[in-house]
C-alpha atoms as a PDB file:
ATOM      1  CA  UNK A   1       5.356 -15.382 -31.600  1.00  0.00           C
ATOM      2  CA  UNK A   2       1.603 -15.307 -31.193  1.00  0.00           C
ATOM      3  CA  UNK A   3       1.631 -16.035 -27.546  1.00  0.00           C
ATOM      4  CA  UNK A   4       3.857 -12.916 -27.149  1.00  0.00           C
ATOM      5  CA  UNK A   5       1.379 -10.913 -29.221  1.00  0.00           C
ATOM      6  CA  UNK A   6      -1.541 -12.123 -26.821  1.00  0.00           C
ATOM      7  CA  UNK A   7       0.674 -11.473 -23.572  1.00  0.00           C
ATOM      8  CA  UNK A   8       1.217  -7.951 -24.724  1.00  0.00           C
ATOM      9  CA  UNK A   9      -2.296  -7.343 -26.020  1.00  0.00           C
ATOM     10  CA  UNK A  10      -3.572  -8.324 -22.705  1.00  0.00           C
ATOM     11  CA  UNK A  11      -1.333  -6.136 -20.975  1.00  0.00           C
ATOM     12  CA  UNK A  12      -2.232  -3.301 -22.765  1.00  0.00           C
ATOM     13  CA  UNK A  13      -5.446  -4.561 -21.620  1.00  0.00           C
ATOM     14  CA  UNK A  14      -5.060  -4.477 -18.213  1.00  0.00           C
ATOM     15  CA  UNK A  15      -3.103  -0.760 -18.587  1.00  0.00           C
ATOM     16  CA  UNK A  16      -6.161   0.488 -19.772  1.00  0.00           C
ATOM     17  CA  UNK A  17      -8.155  -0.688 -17.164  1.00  0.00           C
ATOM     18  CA  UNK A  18      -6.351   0.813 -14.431  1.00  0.00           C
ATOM     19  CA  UNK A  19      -6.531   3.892 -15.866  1.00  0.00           C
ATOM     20  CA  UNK A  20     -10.133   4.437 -16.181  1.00  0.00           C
ATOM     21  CA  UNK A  21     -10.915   3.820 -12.333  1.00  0.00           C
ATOM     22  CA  UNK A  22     -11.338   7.200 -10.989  1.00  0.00           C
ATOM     23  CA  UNK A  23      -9.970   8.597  -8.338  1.00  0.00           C
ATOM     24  CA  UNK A  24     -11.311   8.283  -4.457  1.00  0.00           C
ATOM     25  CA  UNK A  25     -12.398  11.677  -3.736  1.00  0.00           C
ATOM     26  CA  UNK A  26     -12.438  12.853  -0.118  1.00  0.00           C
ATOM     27  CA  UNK A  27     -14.094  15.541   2.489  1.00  0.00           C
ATOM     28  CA  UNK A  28     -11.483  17.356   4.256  1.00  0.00           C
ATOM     29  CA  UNK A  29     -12.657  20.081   7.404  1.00  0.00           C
ATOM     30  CA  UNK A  30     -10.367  22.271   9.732  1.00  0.00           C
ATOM     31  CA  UNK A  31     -11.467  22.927  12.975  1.00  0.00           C
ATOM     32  CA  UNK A  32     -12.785  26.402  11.968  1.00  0.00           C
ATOM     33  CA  UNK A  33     -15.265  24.625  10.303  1.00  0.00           C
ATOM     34  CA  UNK A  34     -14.142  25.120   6.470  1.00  0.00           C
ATOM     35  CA  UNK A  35     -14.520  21.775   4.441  1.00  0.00           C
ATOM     36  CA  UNK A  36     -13.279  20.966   0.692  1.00  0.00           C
ATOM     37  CA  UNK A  37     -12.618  17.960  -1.648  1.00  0.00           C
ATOM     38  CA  UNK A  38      -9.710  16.283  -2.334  1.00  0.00           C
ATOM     39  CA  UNK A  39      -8.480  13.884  -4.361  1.00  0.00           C
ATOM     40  CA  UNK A  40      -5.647  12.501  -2.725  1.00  0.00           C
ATOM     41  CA  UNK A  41      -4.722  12.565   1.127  1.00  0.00           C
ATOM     42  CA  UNK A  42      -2.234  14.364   2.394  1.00  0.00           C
ATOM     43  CA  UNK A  43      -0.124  14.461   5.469  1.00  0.00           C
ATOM     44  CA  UNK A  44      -1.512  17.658   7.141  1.00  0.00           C
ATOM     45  CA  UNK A  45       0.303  19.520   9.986  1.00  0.00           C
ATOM     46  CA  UNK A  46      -1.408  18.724  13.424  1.00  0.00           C
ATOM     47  CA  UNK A  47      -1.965  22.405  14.744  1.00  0.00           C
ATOM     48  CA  UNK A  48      -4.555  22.374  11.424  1.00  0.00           C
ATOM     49  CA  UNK A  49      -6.974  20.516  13.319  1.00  0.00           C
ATOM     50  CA  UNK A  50      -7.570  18.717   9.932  1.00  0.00           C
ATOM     51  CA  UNK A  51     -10.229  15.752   9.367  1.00  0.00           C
ATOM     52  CA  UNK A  52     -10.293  13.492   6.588  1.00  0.00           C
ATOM     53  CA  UNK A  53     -13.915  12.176   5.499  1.00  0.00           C
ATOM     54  CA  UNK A  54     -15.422  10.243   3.132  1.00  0.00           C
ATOM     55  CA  UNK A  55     -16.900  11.707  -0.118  1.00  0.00           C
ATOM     56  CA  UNK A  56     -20.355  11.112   1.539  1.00  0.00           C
ATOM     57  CA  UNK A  57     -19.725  12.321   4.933  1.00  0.00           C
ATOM     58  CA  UNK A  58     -22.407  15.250   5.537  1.00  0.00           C
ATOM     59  CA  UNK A  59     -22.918  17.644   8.344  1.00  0.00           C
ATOM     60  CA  UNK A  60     -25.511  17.080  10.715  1.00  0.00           C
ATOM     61  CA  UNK A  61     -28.556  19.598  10.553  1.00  0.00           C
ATOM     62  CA  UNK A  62     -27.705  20.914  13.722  1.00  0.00           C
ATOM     63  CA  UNK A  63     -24.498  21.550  12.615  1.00  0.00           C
ATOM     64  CA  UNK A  64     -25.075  23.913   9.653  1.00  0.00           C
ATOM     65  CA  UNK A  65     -23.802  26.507  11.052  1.00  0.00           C
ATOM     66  CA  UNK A  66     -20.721  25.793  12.012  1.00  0.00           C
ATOM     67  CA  UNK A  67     -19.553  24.239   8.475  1.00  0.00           C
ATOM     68  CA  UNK A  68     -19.174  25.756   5.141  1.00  0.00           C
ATOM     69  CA  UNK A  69     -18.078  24.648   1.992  1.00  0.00           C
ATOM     70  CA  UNK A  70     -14.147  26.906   0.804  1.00  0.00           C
ATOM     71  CA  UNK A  71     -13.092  24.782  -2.260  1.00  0.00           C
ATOM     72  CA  UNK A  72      -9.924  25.300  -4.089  1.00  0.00           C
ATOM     73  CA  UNK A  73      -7.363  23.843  -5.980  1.00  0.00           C
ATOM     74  CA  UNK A  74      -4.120  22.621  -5.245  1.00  0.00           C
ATOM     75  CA  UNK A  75      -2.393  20.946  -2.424  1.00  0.00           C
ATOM     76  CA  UNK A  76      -3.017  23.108   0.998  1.00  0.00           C
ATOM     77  CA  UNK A  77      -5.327  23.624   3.418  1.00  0.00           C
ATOM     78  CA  UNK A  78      -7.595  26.342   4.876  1.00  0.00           C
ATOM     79  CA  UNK A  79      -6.434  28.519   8.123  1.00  0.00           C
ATOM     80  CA  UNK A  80      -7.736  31.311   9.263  1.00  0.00           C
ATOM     81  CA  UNK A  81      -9.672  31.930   5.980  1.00  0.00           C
ATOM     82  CA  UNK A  82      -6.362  31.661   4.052  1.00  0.00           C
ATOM     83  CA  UNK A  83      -5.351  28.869   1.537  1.00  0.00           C
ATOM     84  CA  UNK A  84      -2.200  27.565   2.566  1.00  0.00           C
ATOM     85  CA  UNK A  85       0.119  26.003  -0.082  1.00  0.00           C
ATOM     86  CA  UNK A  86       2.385  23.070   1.295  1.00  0.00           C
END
């Protein structure tokens, strides 16, 4: 009975663990130039010119002009200066 009691204590444990590792955040940028974070990766439709980055990727100075930061919430993607919901 005790051995049960330690199996399940240490798989509570374990439980726990996993759900304090955060979540991999990403940089994601359209070919218009408009980037925003994500949390998960999605399958984005090719004609959206989407790149996925890492959470420290960072534009080039020469290349402030072209990107800007358009966050928002939910799954989507930015075209044409619209948020598009998929």
């Amino acid at each position: 009975m005790k051995s049960s009691m330690k199996i399940a204590l240490a798989a509570a444990a374990l439980g726990a663990v996993s759900f304090a590792v955060p979540a991999s955040a990403k940089i994601v940028c359209n070919a218009e130039g408009d980037c925003w974070h994500v949390h998960d990766v999605y399958t984005y439709p090719p004609q959206a010119g989407i790149v996925v980055h890492e959470d420290d990727w960072r534009w080039a100075d020469q290349d402030k002009d072209r990107y800007h930061w358009h966050e928002h919430d939910g799954r989507g993607y930015w075209r044409n200066g619209i948020w598009i919901t998929f």
